[in-house]
PDB file of N, CA and C in Angstrom:
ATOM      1  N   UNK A   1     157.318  60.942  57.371  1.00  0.00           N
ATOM      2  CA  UNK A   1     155.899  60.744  57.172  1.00  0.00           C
ATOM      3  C   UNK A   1     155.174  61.146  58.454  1.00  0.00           C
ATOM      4  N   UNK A   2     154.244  62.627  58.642  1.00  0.00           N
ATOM      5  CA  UNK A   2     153.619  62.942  59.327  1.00  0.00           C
ATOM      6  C   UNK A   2     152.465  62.195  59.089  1.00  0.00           C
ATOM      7  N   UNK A   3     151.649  61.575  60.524  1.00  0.00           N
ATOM      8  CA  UNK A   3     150.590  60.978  60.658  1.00  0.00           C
ATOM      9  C   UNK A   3     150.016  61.964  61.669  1.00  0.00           C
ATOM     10  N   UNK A   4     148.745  62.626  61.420  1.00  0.00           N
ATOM     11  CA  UNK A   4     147.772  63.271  62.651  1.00  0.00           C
ATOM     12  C   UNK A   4     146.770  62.365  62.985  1.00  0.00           C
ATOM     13  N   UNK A   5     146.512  62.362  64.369  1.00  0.00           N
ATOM     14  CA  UNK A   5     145.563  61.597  65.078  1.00  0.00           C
ATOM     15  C   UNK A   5     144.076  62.196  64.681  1.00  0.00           C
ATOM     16  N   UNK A   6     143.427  61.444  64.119  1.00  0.00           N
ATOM     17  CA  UNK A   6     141.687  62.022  63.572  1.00  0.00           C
ATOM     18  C   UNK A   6     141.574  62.721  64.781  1.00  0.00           C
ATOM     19  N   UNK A   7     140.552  63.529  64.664  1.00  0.00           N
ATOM     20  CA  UNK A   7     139.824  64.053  65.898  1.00  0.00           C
ATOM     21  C   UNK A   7     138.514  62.769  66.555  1.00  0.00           C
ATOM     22  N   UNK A   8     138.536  62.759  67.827  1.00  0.00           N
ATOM     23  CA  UNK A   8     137.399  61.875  67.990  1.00  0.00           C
ATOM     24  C   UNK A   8     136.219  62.224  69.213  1.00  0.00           C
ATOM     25  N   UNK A   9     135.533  63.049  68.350  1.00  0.00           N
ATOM     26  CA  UNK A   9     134.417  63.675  68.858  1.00  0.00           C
ATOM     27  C   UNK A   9     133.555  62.306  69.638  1.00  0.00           C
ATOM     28  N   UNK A  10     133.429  61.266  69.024  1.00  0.00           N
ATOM     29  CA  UNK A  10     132.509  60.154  69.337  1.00  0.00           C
ATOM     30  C   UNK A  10     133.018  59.998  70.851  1.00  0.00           C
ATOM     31  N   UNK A  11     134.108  59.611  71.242  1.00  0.00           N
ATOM     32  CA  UNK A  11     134.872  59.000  72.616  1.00  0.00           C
ATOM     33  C   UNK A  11     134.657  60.140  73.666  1.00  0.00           C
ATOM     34  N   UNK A  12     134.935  61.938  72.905  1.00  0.00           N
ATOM     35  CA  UNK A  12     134.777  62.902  73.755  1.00  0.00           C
ATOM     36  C   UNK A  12     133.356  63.067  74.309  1.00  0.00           C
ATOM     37  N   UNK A  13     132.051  62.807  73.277  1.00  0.00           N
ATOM     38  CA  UNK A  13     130.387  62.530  73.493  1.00  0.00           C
ATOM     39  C   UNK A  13     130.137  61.769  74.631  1.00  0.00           C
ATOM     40  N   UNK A  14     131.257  60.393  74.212  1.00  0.00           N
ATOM     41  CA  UNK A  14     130.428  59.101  75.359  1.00  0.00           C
ATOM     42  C   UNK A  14     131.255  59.886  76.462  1.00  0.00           C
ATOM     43  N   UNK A  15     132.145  60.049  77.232  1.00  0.00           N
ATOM     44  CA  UNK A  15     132.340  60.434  78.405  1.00  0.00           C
ATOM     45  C   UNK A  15     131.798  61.450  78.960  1.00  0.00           C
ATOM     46  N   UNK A  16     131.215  62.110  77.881  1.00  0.00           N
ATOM     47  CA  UNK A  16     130.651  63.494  78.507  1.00  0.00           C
ATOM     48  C   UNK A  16     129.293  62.872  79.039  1.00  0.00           C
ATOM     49  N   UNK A  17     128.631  61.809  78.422  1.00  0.00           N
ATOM     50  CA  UNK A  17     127.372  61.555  78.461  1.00  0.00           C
ATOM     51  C   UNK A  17     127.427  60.565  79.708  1.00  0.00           C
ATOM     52  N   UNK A  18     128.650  60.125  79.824  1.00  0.00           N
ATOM     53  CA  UNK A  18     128.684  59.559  81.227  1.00  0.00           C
ATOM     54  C   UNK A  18     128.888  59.845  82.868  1.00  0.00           C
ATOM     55  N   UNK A  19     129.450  61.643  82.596  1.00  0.00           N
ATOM     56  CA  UNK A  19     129.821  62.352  82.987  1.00  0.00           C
ATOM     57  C   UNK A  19     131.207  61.697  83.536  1.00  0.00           C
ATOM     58  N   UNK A  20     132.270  61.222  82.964  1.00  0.00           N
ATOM     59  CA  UNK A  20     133.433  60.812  83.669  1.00  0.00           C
ATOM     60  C   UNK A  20     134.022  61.508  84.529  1.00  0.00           C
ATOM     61  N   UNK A  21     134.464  62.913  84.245  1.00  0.00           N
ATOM     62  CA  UNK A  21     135.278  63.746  85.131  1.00  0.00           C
ATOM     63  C   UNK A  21     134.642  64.267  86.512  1.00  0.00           C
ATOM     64  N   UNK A  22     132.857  64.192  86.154  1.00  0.00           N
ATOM     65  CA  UNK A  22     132.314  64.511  88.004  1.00  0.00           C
ATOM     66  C   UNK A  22     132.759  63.118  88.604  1.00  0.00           C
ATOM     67  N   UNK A  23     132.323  61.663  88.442  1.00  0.00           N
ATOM     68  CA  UNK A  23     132.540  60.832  88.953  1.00  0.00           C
ATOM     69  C   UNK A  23     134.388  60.621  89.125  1.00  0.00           C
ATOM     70  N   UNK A  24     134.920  60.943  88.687  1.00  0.00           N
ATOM     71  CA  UNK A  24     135.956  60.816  89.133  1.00  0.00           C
ATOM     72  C   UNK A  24     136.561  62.008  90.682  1.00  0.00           C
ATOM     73  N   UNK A  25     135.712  63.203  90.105  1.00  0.00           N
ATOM     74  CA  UNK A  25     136.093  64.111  91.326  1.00  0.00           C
ATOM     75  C   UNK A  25     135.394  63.170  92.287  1.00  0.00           C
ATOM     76  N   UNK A  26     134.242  62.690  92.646  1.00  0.00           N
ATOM     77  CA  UNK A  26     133.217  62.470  93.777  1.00  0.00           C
ATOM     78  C   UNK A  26     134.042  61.173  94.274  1.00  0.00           C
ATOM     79  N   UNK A  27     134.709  60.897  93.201  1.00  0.00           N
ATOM     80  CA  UNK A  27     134.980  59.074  93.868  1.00  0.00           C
ATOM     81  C   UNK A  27     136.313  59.267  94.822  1.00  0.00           C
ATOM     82  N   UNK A  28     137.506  60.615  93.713  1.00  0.00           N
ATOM     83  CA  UNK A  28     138.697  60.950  94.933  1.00  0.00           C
ATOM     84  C   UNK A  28     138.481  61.133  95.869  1.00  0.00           C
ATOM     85  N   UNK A  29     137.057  62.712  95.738  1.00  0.00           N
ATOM     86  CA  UNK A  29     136.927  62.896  97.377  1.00  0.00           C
ATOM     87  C   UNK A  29     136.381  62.425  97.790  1.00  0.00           C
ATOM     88  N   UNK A  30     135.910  61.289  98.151  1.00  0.00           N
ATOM     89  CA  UNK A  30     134.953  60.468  99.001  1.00  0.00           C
ATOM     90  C   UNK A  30     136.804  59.520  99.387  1.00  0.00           C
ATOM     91  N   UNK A  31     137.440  59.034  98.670  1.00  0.00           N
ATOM     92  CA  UNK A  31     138.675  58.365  98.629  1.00  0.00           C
ATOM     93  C   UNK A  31     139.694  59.132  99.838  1.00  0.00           C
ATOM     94  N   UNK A  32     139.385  60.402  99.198  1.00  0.00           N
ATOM     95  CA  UNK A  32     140.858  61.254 100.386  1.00  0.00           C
ATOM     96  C   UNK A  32     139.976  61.498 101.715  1.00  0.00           C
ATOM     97  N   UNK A  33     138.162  61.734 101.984  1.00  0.00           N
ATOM     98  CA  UNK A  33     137.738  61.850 103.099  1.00  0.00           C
ATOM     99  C   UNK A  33     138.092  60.371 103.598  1.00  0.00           C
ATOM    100  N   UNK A  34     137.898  59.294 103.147  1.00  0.00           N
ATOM    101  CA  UNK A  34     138.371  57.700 104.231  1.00  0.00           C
ATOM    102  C   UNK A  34     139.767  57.873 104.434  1.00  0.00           C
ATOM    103  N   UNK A  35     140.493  58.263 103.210  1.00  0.00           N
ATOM    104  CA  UNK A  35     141.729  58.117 103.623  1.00  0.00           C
ATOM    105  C   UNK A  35     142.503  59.183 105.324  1.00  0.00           C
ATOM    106  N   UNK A  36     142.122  60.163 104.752  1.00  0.00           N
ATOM    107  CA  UNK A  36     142.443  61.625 105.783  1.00  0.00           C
ATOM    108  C   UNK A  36     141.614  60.767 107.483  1.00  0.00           C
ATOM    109  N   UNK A  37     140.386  59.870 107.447  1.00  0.00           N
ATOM    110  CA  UNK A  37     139.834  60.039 108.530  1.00  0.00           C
ATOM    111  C   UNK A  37     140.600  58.433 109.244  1.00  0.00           C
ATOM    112  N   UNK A  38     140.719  57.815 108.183  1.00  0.00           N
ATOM    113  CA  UNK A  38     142.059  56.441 108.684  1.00  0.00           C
ATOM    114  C   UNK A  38     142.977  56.492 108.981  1.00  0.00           C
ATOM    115  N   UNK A  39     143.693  57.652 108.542  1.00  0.00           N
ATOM    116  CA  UNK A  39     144.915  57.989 108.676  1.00  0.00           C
ATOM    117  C   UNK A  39     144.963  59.053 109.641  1.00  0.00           C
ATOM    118  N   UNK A  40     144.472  59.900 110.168  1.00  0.00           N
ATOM    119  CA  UNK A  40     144.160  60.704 111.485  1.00  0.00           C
ATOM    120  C   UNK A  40     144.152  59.706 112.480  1.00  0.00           C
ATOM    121  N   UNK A  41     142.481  58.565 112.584  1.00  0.00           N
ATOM    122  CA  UNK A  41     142.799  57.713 113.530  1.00  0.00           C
ATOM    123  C   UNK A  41     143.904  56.494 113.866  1.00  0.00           C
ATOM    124  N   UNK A  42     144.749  56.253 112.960  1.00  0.00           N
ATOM    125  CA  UNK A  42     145.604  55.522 113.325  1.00  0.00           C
ATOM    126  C   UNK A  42     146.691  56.117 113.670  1.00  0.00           C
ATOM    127  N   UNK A  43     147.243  57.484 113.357  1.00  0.00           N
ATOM    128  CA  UNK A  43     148.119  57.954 113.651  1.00  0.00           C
ATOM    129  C   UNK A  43     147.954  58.574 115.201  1.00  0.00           C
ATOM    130  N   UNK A  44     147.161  59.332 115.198  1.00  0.00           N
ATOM    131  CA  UNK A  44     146.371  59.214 116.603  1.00  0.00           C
ATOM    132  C   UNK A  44     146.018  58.330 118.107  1.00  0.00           C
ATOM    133  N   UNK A  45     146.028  57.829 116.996  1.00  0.00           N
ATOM    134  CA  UNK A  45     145.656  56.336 118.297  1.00  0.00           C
ATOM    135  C   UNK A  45     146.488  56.036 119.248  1.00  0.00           C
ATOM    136  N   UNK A  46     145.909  54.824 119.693  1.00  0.00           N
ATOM    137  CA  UNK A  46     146.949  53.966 120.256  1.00  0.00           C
ATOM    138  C   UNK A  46     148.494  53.217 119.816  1.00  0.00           C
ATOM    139  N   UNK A  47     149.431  53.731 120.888  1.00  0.00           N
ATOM    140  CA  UNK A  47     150.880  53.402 119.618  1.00  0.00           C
ATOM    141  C   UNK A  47     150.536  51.798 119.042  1.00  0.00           C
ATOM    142  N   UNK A  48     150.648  51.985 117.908  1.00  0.00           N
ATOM    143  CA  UNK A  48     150.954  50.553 117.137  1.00  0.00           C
ATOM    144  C   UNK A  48     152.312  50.108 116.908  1.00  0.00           C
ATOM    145  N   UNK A  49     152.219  49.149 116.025  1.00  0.00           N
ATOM    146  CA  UNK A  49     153.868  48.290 116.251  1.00  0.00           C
ATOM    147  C   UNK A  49     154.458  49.219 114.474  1.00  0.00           C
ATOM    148  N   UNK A  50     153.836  49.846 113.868  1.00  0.00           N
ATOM    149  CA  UNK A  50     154.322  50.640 112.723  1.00  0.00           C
ATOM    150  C   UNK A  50     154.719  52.018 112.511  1.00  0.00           C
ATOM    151  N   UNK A  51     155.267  52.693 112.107  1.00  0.00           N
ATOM    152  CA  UNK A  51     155.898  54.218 112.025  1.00  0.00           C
ATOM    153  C   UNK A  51     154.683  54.888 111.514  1.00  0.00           C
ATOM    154  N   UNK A  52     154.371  56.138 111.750  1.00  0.00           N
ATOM    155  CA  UNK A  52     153.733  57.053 110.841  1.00  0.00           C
ATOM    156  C   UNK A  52     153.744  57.141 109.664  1.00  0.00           C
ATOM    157  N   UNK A  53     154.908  57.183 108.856  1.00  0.00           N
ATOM    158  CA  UNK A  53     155.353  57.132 107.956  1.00  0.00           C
ATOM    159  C   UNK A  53     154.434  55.899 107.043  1.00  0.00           C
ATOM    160  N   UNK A  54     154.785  54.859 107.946  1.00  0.00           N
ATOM    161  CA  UNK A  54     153.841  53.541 107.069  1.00  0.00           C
ATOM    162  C   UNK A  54     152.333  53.852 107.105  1.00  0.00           C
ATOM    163  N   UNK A  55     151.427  54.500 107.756  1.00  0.00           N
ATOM    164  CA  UNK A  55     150.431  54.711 108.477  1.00  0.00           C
ATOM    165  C   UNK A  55     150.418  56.059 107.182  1.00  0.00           C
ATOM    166  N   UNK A  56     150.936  56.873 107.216  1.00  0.00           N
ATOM    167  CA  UNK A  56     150.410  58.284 105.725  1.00  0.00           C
ATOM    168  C   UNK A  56     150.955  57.171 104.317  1.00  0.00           C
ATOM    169  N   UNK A  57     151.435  56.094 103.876  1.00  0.00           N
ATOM    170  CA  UNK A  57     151.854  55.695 102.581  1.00  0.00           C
ATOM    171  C   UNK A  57     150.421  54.821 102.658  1.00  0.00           C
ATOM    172  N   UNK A  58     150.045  53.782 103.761  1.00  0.00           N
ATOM    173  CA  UNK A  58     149.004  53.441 104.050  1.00  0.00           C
ATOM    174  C   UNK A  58     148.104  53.861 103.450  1.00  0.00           C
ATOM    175  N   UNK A  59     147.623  55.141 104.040  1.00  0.00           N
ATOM    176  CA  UNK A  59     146.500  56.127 103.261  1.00  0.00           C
ATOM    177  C   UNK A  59     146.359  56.779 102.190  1.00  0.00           C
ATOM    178  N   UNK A  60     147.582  57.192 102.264  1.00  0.00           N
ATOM    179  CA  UNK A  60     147.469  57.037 100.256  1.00  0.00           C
ATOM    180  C   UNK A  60     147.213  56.290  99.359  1.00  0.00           C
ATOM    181  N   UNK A  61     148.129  54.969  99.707  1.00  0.00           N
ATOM    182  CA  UNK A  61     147.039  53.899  98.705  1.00  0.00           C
ATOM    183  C   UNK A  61     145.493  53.581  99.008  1.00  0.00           C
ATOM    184  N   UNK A  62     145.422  53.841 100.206  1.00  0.00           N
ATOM    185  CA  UNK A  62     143.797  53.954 100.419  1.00  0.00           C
ATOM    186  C   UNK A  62     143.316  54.820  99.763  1.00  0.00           C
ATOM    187  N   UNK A  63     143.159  56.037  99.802  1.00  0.00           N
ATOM    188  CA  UNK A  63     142.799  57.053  98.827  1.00  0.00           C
ATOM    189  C   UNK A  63     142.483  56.764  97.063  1.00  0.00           C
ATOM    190  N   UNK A  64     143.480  56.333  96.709  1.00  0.00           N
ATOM    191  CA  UNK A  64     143.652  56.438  95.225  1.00  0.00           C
ATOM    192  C   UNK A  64     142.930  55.426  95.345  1.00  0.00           C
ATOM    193  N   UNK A  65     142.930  53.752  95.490  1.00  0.00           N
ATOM    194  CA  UNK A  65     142.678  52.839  95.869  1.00  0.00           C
ATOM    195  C   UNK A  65     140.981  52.918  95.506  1.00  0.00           C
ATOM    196  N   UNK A  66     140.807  53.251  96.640  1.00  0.00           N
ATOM    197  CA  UNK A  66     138.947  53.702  96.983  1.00  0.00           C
ATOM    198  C   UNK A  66     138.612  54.699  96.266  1.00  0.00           C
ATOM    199  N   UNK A  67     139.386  56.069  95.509  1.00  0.00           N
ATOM    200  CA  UNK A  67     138.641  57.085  94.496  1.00  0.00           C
ATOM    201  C   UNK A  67     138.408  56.241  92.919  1.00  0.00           C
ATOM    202  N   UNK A  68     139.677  55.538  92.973  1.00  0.00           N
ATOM    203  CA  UNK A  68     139.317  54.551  91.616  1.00  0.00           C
ATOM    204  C   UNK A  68     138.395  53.882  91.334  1.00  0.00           C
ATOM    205  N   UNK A  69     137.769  53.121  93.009  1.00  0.00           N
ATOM    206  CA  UNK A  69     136.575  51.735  92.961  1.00  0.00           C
ATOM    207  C   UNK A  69     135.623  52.891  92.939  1.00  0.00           C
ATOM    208  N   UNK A  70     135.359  53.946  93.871  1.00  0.00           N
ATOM    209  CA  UNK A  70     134.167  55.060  93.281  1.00  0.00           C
ATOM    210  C   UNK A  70     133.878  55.664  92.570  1.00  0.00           C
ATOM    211  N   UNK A  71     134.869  56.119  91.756  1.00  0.00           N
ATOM    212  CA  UNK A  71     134.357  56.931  90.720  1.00  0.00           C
ATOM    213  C   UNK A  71     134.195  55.523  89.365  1.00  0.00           C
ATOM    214  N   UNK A  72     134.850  54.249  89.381  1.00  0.00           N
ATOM    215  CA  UNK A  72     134.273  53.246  88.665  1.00  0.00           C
ATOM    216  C   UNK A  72     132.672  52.451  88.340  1.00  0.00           C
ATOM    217  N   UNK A  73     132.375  52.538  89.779  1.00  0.00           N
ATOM    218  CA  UNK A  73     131.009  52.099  90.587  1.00  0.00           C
ATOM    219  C   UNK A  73     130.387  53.340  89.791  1.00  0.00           C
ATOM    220  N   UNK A  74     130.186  54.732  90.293  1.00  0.00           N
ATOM    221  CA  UNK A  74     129.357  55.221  89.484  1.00  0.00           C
ATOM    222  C   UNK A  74     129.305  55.833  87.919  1.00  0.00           C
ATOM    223  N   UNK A  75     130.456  55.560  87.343  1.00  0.00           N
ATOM    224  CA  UNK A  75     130.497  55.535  85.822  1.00  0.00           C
ATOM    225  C   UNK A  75     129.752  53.454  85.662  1.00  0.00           C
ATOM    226  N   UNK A  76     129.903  52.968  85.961  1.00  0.00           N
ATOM    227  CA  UNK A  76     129.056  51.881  85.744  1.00  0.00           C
ATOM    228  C   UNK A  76     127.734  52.316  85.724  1.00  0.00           C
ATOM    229  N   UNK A  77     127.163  52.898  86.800  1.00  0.00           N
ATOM    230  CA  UNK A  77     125.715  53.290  87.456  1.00  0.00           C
ATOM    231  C   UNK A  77     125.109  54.384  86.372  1.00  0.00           C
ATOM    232  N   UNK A  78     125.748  55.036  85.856  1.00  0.00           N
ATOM    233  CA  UNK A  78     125.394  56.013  84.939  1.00  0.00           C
ATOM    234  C   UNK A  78     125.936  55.275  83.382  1.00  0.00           C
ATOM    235  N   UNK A  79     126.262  54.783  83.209  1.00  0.00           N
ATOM    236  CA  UNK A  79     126.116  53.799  81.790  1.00  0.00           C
ATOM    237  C   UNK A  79     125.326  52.586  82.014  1.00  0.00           C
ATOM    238  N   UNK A  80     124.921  52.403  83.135  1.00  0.00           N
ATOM    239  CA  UNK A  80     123.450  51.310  82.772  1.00  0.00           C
ATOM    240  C   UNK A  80     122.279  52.195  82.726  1.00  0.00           C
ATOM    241  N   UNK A  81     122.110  53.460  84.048  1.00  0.00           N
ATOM    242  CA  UNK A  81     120.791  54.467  83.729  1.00  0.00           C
ATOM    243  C   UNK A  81     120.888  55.168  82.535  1.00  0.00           C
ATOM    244  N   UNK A  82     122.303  55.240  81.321  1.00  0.00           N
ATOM    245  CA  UNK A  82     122.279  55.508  80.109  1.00  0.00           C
ATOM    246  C   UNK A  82     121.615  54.716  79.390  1.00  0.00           C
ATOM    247  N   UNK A  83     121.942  53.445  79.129  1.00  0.00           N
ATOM    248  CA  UNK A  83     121.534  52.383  78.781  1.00  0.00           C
ATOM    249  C   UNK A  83     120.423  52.289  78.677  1.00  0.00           C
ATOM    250  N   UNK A  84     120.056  51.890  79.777  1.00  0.00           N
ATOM    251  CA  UNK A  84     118.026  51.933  80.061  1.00  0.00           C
ATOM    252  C   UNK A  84     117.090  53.318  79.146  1.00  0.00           C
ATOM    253  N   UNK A  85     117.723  54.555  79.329  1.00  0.00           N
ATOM    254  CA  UNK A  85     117.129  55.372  78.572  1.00  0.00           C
ATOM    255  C   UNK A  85     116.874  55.152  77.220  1.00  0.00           C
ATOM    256  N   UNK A  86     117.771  54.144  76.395  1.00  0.00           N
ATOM    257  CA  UNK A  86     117.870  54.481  75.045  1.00  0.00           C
ATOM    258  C   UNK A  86     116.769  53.159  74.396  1.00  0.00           C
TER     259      UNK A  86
END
Protein backbone atom coordinates (compact mmCIF):
# COMPACT_ATOMS: atom_id res chain seq x y z
CA UNK A 1 0.00 0.00 0.00
CA UNK A 2 1.57 3.15 -1.51
CA UNK A 3 0.70 6.30 0.53
CA UNK A 4 1.93 9.87 -1.17
CA UNK A 5 2.43 12.77 1.04
CA UNK A 6 -0.36 15.63 -0.19
CA UNK A 7 1.47 18.47 -1.46
CA UNK A 8 1.43 21.39 1.10
CA UNK A 9 1.48 24.58 -0.54
CA UNK A 10 -0.15 26.23 2.76
CA UNK A 11 3.21 25.43 5.16
CA UNK A 12 5.46 26.31 1.88
CA UNK A 13 3.22 30.12 1.78
CA UNK A 14 3.62 30.62 5.63
CA UNK A 15 7.44 30.32 5.58
CA UNK A 16 7.85 32.12 2.61
CA UNK A 17 5.73 34.90 4.13
CA UNK A 18 7.92 34.76 7.06
CA UNK A 19 10.84 34.72 5.13
CA UNK A 20 12.44 31.65 7.11
CA UNK A 21 15.46 30.85 5.01
CA UNK A 22 16.84 34.82 5.03
CA UNK A 23 16.47 34.74 8.82
CA UNK A 24 18.09 31.75 9.18
CA UNK A 25 21.11 32.83 6.85
CA UNK A 26 21.35 36.34 8.98
CA UNK A 27 21.02 34.54 12.34
CA UNK A 28 24.16 31.81 11.25
CA UNK A 29 26.10 34.60 10.12
CA UNK A 30 25.77 36.89 12.78
CA UNK A 31 26.35 33.22 14.93
CA UNK A 32 29.75 32.25 13.01
CA UNK A 33 30.87 36.27 13.12
CA UNK A 34 30.67 35.87 17.44
CA UNK A 35 31.75 32.62 17.12
CA UNK A 36 35.06 33.19 14.63
CA UNK A 37 35.69 36.60 16.84
CA UNK A 38 35.54 34.38 20.44
CA UNK A 39 37.30 31.93 19.23
CA UNK A 40 40.25 34.04 17.58
CA UNK A 41 40.34 35.91 20.97
CA UNK A 42 40.63 33.14 23.18
CA UNK A 43 42.82 31.21 21.22
CA UNK A 44 44.96 34.15 20.90
CA UNK A 45 45.08 35.30 24.12
CA UNK A 46 46.47 34.80 27.11
CA UNK A 47 47.44 30.95 27.75
CA UNK A 48 44.43 29.59 29.58
CA UNK A 49 44.17 26.41 31.64
CA UNK A 50 42.23 24.66 28.27
CA UNK A 51 43.55 23.23 24.81
CA UNK A 52 42.60 24.88 21.57
CA UNK A 53 40.91 22.18 20.65
CA UNK A 54 38.29 22.88 23.59
CA UNK A 55 38.40 26.64 22.69
CA UNK A 56 37.31 25.75 18.40
CA UNK A 57 34.43 22.89 19.87
CA UNK A 58 33.65 25.91 22.25
CA UNK A 59 32.83 28.02 19.26
CA UNK A 60 31.05 25.92 17.46
CA UNK A 61 28.50 25.39 19.83
CA UNK A 62 28.55 29.05 20.10
CA UNK A 63 27.85 29.50 16.57
CA UNK A 64 25.00 27.13 15.99
CA UNK A 65 23.88 28.00 19.50
CA UNK A 66 23.50 31.90 18.76
CA UNK A 67 22.45 31.36 14.72
CA UNK A 68 19.47 29.31 16.17
CA UNK A 69 18.44 32.14 19.04
CA UNK A 70 18.81 34.70 15.83
CA UNK A 71 17.39 33.57 13.22
CA UNK A 72 14.38 32.47 15.97
CA UNK A 73 14.18 36.14 17.43
CA UNK A 74 13.62 37.39 13.99
CA UNK A 75 11.16 34.81 12.54
CA UNK A 76 9.22 35.78 15.82
CA UNK A 77 9.69 39.63 14.80
CA UNK A 78 8.39 39.04 11.37
CA UNK A 79 5.31 36.86 12.43
CA UNK A 80 4.13 39.48 14.87
CA UNK A 81 4.86 42.53 12.02
CA UNK A 82 2.84 39.71 9.94
CA UNK A 83 0.34 39.56 12.35
CA UNK A 84 -0.26 43.23 12.92
CA UNK A 85 -0.72 43.66 9.11
CA UNK A 86 -3.65 41.40 8.81
Amino acid sequence: MTREQPDRPGTAQFLAALHVRRNATVGFVVGVAVAVFFTYGAVTGPAGSYSDVAYLALGFVLAVGLGLLVAAGITVVSAVRLARQS
